[in-house]
N, C-alpha and C. Protein backbone atom coordinates (compact mmCIF):
# COMPACT_ATOMS: atom_id res chain seq x y z
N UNK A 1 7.82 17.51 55.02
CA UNK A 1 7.31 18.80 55.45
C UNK A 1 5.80 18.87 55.31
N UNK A 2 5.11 18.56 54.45
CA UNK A 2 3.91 18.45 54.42
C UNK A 2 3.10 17.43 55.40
N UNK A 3 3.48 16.49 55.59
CA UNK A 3 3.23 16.00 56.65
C UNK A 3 3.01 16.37 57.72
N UNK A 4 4.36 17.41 58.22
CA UNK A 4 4.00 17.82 59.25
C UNK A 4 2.81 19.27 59.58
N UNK A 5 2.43 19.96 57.70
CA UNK A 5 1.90 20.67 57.81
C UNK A 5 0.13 20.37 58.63
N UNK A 6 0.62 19.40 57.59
CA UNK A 6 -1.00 18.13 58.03
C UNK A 6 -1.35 18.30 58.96
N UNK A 7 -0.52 17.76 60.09
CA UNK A 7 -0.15 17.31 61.67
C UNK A 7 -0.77 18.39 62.42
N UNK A 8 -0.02 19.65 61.99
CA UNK A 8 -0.58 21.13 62.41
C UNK A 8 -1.58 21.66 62.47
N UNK A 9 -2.16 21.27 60.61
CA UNK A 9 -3.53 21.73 60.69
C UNK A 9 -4.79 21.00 61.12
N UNK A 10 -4.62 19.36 61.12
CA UNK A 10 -5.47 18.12 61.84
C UNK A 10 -5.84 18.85 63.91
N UNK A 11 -4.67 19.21 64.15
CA UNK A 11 -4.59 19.33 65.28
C UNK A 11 -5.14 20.62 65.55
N UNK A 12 -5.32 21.66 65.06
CA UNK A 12 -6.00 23.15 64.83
C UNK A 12 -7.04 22.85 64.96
N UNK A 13 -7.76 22.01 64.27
CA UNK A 13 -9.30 21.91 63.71
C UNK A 13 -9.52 21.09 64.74
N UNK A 14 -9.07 20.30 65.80
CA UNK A 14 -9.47 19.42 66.58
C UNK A 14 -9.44 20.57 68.11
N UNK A 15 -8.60 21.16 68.09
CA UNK A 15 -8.70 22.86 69.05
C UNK A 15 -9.81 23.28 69.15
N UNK A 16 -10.02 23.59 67.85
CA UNK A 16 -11.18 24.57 67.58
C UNK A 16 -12.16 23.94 67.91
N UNK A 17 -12.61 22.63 67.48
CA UNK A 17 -13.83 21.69 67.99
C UNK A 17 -13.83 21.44 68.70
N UNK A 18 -13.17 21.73 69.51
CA UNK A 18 -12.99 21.36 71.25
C UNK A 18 -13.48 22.30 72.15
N UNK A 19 -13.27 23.69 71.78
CA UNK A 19 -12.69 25.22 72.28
C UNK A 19 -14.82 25.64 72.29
N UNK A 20 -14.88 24.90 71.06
CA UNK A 20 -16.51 24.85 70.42
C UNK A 20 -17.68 24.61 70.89
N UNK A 21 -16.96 23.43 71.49
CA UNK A 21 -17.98 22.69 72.51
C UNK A 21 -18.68 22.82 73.31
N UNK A 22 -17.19 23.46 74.19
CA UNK A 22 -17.62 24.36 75.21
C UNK A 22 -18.42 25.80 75.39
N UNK A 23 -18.61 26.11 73.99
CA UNK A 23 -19.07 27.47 74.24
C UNK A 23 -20.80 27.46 74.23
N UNK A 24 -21.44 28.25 74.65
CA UNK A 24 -22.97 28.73 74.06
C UNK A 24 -23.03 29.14 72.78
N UNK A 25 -23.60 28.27 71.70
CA UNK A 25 -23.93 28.87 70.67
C UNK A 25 -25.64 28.20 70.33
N UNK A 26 -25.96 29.36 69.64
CA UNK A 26 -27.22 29.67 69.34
C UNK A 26 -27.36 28.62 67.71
N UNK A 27 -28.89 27.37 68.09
CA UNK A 27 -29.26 26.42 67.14
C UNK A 27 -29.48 26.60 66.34
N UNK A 28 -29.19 27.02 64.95
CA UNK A 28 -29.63 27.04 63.74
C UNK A 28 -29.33 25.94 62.73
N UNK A 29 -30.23 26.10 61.68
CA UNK A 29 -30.19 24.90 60.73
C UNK A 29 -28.69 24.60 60.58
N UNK A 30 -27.98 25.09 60.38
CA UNK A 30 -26.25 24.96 59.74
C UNK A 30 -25.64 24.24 60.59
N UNK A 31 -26.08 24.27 62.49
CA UNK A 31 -26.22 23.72 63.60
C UNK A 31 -25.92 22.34 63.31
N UNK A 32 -27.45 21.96 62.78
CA UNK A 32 -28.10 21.20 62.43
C UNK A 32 -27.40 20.06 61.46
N UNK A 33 -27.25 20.64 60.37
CA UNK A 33 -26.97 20.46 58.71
C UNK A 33 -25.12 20.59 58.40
N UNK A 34 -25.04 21.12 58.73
CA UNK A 34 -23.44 21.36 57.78
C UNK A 34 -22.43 20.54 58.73
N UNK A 35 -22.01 20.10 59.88
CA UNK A 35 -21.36 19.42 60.54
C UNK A 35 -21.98 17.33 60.08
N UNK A 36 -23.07 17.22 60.48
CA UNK A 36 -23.09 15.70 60.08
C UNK A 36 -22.88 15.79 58.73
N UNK A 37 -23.25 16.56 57.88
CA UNK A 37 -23.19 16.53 56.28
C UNK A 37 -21.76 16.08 56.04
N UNK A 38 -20.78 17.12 56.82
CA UNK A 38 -19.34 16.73 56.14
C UNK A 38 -19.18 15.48 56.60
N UNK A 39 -19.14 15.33 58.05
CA UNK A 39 -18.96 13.74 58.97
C UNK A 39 -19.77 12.55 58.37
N UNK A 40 -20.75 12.76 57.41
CA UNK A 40 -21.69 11.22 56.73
C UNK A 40 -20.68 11.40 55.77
N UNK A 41 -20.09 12.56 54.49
CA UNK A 41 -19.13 11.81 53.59
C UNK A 41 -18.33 11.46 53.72
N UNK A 42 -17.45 11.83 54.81
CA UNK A 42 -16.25 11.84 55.49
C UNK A 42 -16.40 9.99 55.45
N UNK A 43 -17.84 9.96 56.12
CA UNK A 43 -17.71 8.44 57.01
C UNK A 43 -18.17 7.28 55.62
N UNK A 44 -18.36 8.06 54.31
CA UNK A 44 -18.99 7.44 53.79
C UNK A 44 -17.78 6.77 52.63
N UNK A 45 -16.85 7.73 53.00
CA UNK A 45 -16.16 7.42 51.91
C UNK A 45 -14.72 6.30 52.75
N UNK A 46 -14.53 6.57 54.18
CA UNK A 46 -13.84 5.54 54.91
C UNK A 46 -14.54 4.39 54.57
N UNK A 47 -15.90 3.92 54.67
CA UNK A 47 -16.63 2.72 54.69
C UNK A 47 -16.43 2.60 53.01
N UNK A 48 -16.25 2.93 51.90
CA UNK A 48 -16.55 2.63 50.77
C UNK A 48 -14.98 2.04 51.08
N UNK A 49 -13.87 2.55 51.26
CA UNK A 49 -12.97 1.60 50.99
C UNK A 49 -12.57 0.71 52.21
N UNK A 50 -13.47 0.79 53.32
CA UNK A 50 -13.42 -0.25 54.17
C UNK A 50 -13.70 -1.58 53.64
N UNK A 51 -14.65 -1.41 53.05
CA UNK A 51 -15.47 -2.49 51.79
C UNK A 51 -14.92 -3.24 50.98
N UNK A 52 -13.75 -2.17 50.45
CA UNK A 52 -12.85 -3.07 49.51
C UNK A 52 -11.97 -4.14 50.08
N UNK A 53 -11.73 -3.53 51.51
CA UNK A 53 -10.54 -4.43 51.79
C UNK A 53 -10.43 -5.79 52.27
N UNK A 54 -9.79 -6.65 52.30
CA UNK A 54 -10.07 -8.21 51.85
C UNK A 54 -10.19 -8.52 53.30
N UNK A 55 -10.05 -8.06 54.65
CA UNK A 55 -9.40 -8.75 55.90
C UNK A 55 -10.84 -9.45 56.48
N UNK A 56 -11.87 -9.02 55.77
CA UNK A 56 -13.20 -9.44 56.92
C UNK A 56 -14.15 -9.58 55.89
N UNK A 57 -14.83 -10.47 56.11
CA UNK A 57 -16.68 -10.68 54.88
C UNK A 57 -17.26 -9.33 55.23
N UNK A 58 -17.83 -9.40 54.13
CA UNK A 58 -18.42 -8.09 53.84
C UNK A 58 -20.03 -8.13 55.03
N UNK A 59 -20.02 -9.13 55.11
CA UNK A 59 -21.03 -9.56 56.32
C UNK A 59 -21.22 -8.78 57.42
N UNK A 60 -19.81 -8.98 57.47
CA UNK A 60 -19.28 -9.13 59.57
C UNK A 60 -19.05 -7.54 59.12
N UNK A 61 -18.71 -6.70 58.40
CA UNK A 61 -17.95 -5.51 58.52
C UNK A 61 -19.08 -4.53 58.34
N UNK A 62 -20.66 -5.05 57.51
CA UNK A 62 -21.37 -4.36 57.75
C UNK A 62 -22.31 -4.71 59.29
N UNK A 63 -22.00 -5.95 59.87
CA UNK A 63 -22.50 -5.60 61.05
C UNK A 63 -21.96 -4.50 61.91
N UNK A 64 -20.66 -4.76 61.94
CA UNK A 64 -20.02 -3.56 62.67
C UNK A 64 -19.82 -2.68 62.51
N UNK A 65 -20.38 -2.01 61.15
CA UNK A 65 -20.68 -0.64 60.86
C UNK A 65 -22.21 -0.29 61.47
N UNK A 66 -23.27 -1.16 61.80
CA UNK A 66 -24.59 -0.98 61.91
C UNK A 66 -24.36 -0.63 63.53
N UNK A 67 -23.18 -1.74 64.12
CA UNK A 67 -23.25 -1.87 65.90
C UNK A 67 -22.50 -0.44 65.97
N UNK A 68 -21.55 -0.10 65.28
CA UNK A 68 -20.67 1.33 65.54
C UNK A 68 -21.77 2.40 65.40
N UNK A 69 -22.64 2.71 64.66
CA UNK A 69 -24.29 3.75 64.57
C UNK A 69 -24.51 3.68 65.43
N UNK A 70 -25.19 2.07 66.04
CA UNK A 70 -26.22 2.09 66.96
C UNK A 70 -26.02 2.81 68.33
N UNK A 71 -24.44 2.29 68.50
CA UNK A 71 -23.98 2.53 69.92
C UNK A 71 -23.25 4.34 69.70
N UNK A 72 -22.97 4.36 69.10
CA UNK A 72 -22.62 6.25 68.54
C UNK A 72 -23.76 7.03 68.71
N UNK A 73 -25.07 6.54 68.31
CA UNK A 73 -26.41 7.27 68.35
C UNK A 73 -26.55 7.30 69.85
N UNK A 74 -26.66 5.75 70.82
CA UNK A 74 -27.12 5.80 72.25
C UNK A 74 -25.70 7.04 73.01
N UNK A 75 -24.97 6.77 72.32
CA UNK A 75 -23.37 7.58 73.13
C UNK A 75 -24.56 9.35 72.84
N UNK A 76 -24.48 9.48 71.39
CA UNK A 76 -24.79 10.80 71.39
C UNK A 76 -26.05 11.24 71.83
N UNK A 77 -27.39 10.17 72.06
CA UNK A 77 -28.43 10.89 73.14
C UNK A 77 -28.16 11.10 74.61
N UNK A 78 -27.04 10.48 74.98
CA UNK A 78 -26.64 10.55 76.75
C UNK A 78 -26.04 12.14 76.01
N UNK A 79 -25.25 12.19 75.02
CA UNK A 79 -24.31 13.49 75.78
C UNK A 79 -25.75 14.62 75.21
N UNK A 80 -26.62 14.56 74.35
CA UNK A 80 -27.95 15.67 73.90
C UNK A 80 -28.56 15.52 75.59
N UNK A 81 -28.73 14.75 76.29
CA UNK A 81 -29.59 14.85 77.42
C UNK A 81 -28.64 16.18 78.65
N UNK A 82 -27.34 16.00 78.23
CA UNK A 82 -26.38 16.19 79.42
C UNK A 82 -26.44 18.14 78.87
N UNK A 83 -26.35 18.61 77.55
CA UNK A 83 -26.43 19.64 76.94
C UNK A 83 -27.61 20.91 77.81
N UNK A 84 -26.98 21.77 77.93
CA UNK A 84 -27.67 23.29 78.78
C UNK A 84 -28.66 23.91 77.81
N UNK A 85 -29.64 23.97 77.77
CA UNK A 85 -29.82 24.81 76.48
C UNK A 85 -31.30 25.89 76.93
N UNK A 86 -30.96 26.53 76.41
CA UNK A 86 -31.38 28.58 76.83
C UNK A 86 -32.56 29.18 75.71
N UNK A 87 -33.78 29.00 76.16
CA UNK A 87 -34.20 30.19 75.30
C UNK A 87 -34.20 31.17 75.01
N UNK A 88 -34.24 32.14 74.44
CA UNK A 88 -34.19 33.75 74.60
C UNK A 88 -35.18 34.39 74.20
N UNK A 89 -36.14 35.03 75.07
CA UNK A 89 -37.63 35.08 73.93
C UNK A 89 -37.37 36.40 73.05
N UNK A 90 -36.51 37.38 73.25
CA UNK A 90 -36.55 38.55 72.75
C UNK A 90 -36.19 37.93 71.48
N UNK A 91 -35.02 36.87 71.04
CA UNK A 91 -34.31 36.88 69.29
C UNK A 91 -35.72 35.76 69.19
N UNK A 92 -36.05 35.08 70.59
CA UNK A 92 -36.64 33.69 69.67
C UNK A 92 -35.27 32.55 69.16
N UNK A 93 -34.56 32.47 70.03
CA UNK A 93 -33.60 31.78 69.68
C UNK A 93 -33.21 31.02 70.91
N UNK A 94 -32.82 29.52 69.93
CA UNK A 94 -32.54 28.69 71.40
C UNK A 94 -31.17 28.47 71.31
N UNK A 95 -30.22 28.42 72.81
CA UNK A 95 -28.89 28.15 72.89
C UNK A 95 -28.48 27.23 73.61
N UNK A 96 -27.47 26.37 73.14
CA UNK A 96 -27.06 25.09 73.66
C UNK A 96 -25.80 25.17 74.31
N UNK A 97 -25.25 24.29 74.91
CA UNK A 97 -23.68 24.36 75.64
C UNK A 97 -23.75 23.35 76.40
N UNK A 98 -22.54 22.57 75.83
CA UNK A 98 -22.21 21.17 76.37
C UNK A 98 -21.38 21.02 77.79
N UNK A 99 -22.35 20.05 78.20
CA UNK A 99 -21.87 20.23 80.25
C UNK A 99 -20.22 19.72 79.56
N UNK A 100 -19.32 19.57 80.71
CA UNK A 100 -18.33 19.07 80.63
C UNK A 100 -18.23 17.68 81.12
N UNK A 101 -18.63 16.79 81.07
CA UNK A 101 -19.11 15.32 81.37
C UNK A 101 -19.66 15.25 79.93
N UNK A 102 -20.32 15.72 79.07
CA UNK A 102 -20.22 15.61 77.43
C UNK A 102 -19.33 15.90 76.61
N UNK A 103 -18.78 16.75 77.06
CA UNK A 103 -17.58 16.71 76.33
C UNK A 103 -15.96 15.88 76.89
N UNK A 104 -16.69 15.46 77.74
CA UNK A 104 -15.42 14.73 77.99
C UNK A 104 -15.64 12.90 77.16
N UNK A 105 -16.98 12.86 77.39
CA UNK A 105 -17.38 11.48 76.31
C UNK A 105 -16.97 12.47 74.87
N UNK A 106 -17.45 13.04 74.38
CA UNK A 106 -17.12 14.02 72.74
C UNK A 106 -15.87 13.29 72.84
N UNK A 107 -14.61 13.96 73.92
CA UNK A 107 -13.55 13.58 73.51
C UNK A 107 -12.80 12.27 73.44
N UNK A 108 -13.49 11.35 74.31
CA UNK A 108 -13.27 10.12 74.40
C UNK A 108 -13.72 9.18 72.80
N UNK A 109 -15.06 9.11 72.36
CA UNK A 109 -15.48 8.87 70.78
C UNK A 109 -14.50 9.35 69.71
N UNK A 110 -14.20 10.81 69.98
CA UNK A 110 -12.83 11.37 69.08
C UNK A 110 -11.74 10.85 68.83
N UNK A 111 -11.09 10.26 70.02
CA UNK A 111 -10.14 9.29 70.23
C UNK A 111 -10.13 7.91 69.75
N UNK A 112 -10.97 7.34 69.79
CA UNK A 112 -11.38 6.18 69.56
C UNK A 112 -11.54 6.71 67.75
N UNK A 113 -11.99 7.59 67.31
CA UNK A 113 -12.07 8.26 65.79
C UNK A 113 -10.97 7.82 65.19
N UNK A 114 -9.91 9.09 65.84
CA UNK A 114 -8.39 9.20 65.53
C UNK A 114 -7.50 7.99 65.53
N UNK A 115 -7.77 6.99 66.82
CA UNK A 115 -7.07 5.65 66.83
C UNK A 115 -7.92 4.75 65.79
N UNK A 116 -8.80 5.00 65.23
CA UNK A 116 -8.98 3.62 64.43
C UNK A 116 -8.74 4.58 62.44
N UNK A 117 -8.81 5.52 62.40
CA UNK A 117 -8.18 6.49 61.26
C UNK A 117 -6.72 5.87 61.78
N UNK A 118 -5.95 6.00 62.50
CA UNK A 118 -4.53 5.64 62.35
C UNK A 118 -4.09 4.18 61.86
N UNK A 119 -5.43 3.84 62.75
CA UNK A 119 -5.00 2.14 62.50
C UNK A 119 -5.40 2.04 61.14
N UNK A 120 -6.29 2.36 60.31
CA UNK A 120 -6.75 1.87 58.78
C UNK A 120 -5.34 2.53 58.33
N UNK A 121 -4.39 3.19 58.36
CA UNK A 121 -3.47 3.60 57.66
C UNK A 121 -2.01 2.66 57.89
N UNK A 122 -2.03 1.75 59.49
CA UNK A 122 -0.94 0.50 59.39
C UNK A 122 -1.36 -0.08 58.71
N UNK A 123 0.14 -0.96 58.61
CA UNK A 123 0.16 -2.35 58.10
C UNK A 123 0.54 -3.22 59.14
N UNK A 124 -0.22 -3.82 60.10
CA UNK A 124 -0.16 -4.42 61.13
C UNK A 124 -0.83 -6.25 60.47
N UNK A 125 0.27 -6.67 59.94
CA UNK A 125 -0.80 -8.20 59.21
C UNK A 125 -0.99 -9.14 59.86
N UNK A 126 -0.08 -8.82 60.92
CA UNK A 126 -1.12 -10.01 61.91
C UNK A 126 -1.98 -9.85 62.86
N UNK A 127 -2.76 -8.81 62.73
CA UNK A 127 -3.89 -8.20 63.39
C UNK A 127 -4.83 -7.76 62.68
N UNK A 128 -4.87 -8.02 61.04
CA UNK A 128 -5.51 -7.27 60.20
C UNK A 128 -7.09 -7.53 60.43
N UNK A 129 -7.78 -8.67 61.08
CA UNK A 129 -9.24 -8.68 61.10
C UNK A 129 -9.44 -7.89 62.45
N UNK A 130 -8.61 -7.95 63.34
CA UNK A 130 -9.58 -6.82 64.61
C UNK A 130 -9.29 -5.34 64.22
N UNK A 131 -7.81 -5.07 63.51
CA UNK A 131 -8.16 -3.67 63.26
C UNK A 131 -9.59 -3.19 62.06
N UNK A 132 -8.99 -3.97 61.12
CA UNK A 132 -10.54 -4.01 60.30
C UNK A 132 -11.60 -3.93 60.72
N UNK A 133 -11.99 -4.45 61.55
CA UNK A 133 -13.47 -4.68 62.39
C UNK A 133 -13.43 -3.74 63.69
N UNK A 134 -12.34 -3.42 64.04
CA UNK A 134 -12.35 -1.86 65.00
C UNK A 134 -12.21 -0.55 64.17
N UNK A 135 -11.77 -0.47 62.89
CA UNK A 135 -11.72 0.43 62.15
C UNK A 135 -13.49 0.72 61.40
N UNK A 136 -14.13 -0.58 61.23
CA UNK A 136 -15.72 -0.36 60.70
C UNK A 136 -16.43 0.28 61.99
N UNK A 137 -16.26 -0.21 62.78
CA UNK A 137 -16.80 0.58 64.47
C UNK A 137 -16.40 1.85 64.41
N UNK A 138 -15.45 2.03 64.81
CA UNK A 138 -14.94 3.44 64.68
C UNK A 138 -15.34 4.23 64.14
N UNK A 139 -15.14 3.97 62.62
CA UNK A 139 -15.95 4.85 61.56
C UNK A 139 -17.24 5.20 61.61
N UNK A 140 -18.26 4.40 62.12
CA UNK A 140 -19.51 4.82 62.19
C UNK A 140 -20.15 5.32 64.13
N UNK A 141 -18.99 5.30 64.77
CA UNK A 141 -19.07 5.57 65.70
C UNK A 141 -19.28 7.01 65.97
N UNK A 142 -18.26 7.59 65.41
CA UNK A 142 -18.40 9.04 65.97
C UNK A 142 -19.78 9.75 64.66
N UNK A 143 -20.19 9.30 63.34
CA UNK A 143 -21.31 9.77 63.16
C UNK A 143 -22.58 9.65 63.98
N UNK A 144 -22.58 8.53 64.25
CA UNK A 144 -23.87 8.08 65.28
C UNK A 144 -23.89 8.90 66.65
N UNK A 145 -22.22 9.49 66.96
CA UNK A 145 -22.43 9.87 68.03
C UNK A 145 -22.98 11.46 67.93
N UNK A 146 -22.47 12.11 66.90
CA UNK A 146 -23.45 13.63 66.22
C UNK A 146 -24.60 13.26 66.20
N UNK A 147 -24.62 12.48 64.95
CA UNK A 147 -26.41 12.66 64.83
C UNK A 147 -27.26 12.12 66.39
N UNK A 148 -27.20 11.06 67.45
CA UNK A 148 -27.63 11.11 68.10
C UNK A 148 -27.79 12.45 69.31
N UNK A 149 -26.99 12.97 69.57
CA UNK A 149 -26.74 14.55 70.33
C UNK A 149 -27.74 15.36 69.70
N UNK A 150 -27.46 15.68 68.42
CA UNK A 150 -28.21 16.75 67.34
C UNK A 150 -29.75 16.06 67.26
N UNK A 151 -30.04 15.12 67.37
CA UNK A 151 -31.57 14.59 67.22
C UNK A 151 -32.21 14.86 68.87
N UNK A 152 -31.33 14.43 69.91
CA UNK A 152 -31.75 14.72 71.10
C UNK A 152 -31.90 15.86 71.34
N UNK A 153 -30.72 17.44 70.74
CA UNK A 153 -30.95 18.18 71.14
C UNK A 153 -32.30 18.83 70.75
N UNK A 154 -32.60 18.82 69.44
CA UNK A 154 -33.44 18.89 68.79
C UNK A 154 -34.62 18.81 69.68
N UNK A 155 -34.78 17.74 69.57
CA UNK A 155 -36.33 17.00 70.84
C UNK A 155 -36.28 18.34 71.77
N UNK A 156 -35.34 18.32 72.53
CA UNK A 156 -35.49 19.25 73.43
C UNK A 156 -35.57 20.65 73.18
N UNK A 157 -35.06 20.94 72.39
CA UNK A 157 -35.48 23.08 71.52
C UNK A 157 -36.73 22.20 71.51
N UNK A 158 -37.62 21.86 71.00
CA UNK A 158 -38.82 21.69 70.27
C UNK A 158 -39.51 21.99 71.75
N UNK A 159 -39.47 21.13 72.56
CA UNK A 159 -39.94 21.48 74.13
C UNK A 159 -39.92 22.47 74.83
N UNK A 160 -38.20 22.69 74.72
CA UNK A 160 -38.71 24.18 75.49
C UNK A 160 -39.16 25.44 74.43
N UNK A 161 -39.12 25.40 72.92
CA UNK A 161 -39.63 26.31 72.75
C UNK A 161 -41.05 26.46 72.68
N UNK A 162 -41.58 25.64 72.96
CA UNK A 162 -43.21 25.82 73.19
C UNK A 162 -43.85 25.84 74.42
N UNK A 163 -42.84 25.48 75.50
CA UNK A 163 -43.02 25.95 77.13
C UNK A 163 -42.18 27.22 77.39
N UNK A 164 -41.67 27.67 76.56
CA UNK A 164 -41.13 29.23 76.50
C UNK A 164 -40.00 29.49 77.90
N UNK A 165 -39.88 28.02 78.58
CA UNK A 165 -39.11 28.36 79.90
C UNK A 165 -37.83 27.30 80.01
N UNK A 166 -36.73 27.39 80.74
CA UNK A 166 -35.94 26.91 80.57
C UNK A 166 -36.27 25.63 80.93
N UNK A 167 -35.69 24.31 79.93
CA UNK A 167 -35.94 23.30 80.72
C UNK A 167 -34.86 22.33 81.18
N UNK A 168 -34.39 22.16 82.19
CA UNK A 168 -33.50 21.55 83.00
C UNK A 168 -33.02 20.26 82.22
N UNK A 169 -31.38 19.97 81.96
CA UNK A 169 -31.21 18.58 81.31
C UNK A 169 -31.99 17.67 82.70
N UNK A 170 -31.94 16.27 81.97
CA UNK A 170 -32.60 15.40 82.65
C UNK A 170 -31.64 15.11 83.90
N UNK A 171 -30.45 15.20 83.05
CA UNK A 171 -28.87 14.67 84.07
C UNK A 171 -28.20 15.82 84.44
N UNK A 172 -28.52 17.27 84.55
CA UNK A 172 -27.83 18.54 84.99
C UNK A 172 -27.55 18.28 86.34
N UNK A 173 -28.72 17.55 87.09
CA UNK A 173 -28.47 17.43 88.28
C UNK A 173 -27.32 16.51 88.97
N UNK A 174 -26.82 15.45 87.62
CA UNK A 174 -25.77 15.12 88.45
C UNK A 174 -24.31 15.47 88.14
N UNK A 175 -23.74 15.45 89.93
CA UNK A 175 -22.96 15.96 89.53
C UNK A 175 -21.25 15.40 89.36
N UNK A 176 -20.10 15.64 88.75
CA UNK A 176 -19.00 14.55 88.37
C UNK A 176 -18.06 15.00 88.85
């Protein structure tokens, strides 16, 4: 039974971050700050016992924690470029909202999240070095893919709030 409470509430919170995405909400530090915060311990504490486990040198598993960043960061400046975002001069507040071609990558990285979280939980032993080494990817995949979005979006509030006018994503224009 608890299990399936799990199931229920895993799947709620993945709704809601979805439902989220899509909406206009207005950048503030918490924006900023409280989402990678949980997602770096989250990711920090998968990689601490990724570490322990015997299937791969500690070598190879921190390369593929460095290649899962790198390519999570480039994933999350395509989807910060693809992002709408609104000044308002009356609050002084800038607002963001993810095209749907970003959130459809969001949900694709998520997946790839969820399938390699499932896989660190088999016991698949005769596959244990590619899940291992798709499970170190994984894990640092979907942080790289926040913080890259949130650093891009960033860049861009900084721009338009000192040209005070809306400024067009680079890729709004195309269309999917």
């Amino acid at each position: 039974m608890s299990s399936y409470i799990m199931l229920v509430l895993v799947a709620g919170i993945v709704i809601y971050m979805v439902v989220r995405q899509f909406r206009e909400q207005a950048i503030t530090r918490s924006w900023f700050l409280v989402l990678p915060i949980l997602i770096a311990y989250y990711t920090y504490t998968n990689i601490a016992s990724e570490l322990n486990r015997p299937q791969a040198d500690m070598v190879t598993l921190v390369v593929c924690l460095v290649l899962g960043l790198g390519a999570g960061a480039g994933i999350g400046s395509l989807r910060g470029l693809f992002a709408r975002l609104r000044f308002d001069r009356q609050t002084q507040n800038t607002y963001a909202k993810m095209s749907l071609f970003s959130g459809l990558i969001w949900l694709s990285v998520l997946a790839i999240r969820i399938v390699a979280i499932v896989s660190y939980y088999q016991n698949w032993d005769q596959h244990a070095l590619f899940w291992a080494l798709f499970t170190a990817v994984g894990t640092t995949l979907f942080m790289g893919n926040l913080l890259g979005e949130r650093l891009t979006v960033y860049l861009r509030m900084q721009v338009l709030s000192t040209v005070g006018e809306p400024v067009a994503a680079p890729m709004e224009s195309v269309r999917w």
